[in-house]
Protein backbone atom coordinates (compact mmCIF):
# COMPACT_ATOMS: atom_id res chain seq x y z
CA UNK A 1 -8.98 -10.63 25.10
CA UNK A 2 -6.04 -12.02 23.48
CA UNK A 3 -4.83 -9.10 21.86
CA UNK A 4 -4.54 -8.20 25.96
CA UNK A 5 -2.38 -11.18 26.83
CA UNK A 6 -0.07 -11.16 24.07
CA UNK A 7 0.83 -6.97 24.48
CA UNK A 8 0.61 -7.55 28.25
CA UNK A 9 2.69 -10.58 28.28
CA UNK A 10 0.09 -12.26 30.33
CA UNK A 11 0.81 -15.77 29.62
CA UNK A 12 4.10 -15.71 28.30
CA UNK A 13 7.21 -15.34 29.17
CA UNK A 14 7.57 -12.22 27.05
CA UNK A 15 5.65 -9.42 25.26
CA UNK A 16 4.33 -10.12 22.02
CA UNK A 17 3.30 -6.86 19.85
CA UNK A 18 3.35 -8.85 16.56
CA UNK A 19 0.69 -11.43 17.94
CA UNK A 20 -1.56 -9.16 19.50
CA UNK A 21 -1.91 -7.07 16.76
CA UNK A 22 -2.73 -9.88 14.93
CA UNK A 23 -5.33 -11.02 17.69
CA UNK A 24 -6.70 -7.72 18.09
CA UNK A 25 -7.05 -7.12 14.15
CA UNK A 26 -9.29 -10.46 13.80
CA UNK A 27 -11.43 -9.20 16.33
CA UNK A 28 -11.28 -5.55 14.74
CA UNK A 29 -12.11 -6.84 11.44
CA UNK A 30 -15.42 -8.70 13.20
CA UNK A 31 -16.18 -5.54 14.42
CA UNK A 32 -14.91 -5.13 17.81
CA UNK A 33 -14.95 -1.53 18.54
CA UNK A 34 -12.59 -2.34 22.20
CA UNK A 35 -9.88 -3.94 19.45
CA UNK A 36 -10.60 -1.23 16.73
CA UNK A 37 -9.50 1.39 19.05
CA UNK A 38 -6.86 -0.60 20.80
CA UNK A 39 -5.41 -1.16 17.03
CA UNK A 40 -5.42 2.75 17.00
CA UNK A 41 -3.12 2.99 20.42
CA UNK A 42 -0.69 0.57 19.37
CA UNK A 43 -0.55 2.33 15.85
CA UNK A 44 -0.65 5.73 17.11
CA UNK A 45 2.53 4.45 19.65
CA UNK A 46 4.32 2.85 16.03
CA UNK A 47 3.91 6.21 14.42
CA UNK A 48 1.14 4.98 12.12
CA UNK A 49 -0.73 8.10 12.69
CA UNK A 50 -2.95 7.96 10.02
CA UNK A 51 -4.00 4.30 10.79
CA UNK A 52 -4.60 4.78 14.27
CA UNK A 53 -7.58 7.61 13.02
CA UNK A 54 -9.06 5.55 11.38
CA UNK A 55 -9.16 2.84 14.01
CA UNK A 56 -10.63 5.18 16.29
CA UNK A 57 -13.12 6.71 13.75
CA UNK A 58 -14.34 2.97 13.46
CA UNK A 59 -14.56 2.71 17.01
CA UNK A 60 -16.01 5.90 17.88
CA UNK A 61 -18.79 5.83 15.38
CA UNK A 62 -19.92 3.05 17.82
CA UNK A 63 -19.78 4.63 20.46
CA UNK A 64 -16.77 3.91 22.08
CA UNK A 65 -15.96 6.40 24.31
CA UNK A 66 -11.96 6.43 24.30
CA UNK A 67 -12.02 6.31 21.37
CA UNK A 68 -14.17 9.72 20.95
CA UNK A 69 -11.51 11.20 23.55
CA UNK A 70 -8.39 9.88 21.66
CA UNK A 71 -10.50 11.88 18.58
CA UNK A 72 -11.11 15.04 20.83
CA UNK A 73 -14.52 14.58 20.18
């Protein structure tokens, strides 16, 4: 995923939180439920609390599973 390259700095020389979040929010928004709930991580870890829920409500109403244990569900 590119989302996955860009936070992990996989093909650049640096990390890249700005373009990952971009990558992973196009794929989010085309309803990826891996990018949904890695858009929650990355804005649970910015403090975006609220944002991050609902990421991983999207996610784990399709059954994604970390996102059901980032929920406590």
């Amino acid at each position: 995923m590119m989302g996955n390259i860009y936070l992990n700095g996989e093909l650049a020389e640096s990390k890249d939180a700005q373009e990952a979040l971009m990558w992973y929010s196009k794929a989010a928004e085309q309803g990826c439920e891996r990018s949904q709930s890695n858009l929650g991580n990355i804005f649970y870890n910015m403090g975006a609390h609220g944002t991050a829920m609902d990421n991983w409500l999207l996610a784990a109403s399709k059954g994604h599973a970390i996102a059901q244990c980032n929920l406590g569900t």
